[in-house]
Protein backbone atom coordinates (compact mmCIF):
# COMPACT_ATOMS: atom_id res chain seq x y z
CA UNK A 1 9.19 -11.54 8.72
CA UNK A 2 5.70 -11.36 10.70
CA UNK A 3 3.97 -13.75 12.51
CA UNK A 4 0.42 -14.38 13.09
CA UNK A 5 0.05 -15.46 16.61
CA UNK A 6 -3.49 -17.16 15.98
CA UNK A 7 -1.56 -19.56 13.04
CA UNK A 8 0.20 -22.25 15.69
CA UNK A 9 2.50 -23.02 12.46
CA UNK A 10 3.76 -18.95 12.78
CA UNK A 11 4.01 -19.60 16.09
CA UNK A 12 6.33 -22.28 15.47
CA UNK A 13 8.16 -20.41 13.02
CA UNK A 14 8.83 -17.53 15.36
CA UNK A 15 10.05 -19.83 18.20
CA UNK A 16 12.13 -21.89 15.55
CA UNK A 17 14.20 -18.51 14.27
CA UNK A 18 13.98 -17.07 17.72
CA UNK A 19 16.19 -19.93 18.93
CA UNK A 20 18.20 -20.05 15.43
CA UNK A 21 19.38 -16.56 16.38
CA UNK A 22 19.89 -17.33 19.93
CA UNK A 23 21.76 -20.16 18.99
CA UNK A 24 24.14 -18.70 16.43
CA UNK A 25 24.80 -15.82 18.94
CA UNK A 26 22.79 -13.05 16.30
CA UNK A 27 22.00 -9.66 16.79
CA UNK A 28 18.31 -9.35 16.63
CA UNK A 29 15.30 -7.47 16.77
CA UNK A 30 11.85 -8.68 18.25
CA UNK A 31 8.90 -5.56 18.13
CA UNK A 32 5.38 -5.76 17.74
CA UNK A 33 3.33 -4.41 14.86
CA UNK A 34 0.60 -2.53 14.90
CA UNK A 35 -1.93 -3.95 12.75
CA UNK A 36 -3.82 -1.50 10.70
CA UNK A 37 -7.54 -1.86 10.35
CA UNK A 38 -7.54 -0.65 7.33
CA UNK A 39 -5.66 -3.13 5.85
CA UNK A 40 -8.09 -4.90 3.59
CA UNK A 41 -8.56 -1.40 2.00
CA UNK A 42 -4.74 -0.75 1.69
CA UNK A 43 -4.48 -3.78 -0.28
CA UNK A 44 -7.27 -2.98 -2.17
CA UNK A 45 -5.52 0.53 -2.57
CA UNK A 46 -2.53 -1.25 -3.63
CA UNK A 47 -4.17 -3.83 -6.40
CA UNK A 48 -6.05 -0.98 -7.91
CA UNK A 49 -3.02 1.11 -8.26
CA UNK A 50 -0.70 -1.82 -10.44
CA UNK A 51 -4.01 -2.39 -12.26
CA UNK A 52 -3.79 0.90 -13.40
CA UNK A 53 -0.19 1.02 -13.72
CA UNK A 54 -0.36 -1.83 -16.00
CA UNK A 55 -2.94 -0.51 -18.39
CA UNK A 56 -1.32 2.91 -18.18
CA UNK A 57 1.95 1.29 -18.89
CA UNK A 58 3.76 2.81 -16.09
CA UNK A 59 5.86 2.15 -12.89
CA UNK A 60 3.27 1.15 -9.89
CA UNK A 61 5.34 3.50 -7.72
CA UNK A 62 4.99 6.86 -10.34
CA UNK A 63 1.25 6.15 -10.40
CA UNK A 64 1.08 5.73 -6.65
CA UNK A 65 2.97 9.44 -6.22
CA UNK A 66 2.31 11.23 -9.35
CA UNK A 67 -1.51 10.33 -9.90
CA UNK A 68 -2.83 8.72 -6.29
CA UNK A 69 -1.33 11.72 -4.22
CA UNK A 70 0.17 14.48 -5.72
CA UNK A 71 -2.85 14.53 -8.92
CA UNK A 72 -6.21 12.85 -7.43
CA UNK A 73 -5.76 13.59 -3.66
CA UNK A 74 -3.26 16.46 -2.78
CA UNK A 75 -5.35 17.40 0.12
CA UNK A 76 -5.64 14.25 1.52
CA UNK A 77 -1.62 13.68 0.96
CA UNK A 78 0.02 16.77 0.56
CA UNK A 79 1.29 18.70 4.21
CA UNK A 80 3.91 20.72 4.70
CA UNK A 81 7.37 20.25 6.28
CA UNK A 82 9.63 22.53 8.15
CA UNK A 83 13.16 21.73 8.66
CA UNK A 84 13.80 22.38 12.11
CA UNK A 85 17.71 23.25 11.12
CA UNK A 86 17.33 25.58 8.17
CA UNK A 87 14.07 26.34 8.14
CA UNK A 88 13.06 25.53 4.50
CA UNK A 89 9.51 24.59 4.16
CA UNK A 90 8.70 22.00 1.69
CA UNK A 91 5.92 19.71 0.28
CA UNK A 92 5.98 16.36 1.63
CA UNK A 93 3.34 13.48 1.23
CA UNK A 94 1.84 10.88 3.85
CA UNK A 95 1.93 7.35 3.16
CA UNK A 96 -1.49 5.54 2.03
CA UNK A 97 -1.01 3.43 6.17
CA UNK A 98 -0.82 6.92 7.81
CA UNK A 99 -4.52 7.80 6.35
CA UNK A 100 -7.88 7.24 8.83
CA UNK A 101 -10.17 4.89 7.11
CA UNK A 102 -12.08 7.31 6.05
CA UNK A 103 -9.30 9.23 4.11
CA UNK A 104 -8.53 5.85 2.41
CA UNK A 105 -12.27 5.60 1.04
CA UNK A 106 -12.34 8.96 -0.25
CA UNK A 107 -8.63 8.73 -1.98
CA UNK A 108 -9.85 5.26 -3.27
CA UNK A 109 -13.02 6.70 -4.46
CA UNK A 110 -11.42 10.02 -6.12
CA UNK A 111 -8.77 7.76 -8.08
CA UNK A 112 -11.51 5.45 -9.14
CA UNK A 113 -13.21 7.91 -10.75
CA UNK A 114 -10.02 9.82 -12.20
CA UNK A 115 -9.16 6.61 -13.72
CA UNK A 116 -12.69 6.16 -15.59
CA UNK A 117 -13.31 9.46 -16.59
CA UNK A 118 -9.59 10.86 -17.26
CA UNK A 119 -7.61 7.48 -18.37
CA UNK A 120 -10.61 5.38 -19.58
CA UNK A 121 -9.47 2.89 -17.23
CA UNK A 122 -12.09 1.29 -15.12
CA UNK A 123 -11.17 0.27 -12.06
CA UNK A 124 -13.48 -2.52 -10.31
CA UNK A 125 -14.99 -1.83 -7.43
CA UNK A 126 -14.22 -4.50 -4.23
CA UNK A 127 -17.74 -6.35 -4.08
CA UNK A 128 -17.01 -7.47 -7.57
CA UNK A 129 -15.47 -10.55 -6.61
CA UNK A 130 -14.60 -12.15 -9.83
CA UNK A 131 -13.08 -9.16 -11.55
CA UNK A 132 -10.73 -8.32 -8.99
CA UNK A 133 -9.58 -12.18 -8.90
CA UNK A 134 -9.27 -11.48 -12.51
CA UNK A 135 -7.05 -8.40 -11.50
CA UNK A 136 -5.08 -9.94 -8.77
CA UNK A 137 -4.09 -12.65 -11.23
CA UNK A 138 -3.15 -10.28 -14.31
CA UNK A 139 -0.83 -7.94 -11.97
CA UNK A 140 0.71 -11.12 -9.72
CA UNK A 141 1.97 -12.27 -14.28
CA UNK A 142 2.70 -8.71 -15.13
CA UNK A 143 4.94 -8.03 -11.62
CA UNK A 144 8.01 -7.43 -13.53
CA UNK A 145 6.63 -4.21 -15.09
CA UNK A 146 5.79 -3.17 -12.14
C-alpha cells in the first residue's frame, strides 16, 4: 500500500501497520517510491486506453501492447534486448512510467489520432472536463471487461 505523507490520516495508517507488523513479529518491507511527474498523464494514458478498449471490445492490456506500443508508437516503445548468456537479441518494449514526459505526449497524441482516424473512436482530449468524467465513469461500470 502507499502512503501520502502530506494526508496525517496516511500517516496514521502507515504508523498503525508499521506497528501491526512489528507486533505480530512480520517480515516486512518499508522503501520509498519515486513519484513520477508524469503521473497525471499516465493516468490519463491509462483512461484513454480502457476507453478504447471498451468501444473496441477488447482486453485493456492487448490494446495497451498490440495498438499503444507495438502499432502507434514502436519507436517510442520498441528497443532491443541482448541476452547477456546466449546472446539472442530480441524485441522488448518499455513500460508507459519508463517514458520522459515528452515521450508520453507524443505516444498519447499518436494513439489519439490512430483511434479517430483508423478505429473511428474519438478519444477526448484532457481539458474536456465533462467528457472524460463521462469516461472515467463508463470504464470504472464496464471494469470487468477489462
Amino acid at each position: 500500500m502507499l502512503y501520502n505523507p502530506e494526508k496525517l490520516i496516511d500517516v496514521q495508517r502507515a504508523v498503525e501497520k508499521f506497528n501491526y507488523f512489528v507486533k505480530h513479529n512480520k517480515v516486512f518491507e518499508l522503501s520509498a517510491k519515486k513519484v513520477s511527474k508524469t503521473y497525471p498523464q499516465l493516468k490519463y494514458a491509462h483512461l484513454i486506453m480502457s476507453w478504447f478498449a471498451i468501444e473496441y471490445g477488447e482486453q485493456l492490456e492487448y490494446i495497451k501492447f498490440e495498438y499503444f506500443k507495438k502499432l502507434v508508437n514502436p519507436s517510442i516503445f520498441e528497443y532491443e534486448f541482448i541476452n547477456r548468456k546466449t546472446g539472442e537479441v530480441r524485441i522488448e518494449y518499455k513500460s508507459l512510467a519508463d517514458l520522459t514526459k515528452d515521450e508520453l505526449s507524443l505516444a498519447i497524441d499518436r494513439f489519439r489520432d490512430y483511434a479517430s482516424k483508423e478505429a473511428g473512436i474519438y478519444l477526448p482530449e484532457p481539458s474536456d472536463l465533462a467528457l472524460m468524467r463521462e469516461v472515467e465513469i463508463q470504464v470504472k461500470n464496464n471494469l470487468q471487461y477489462l
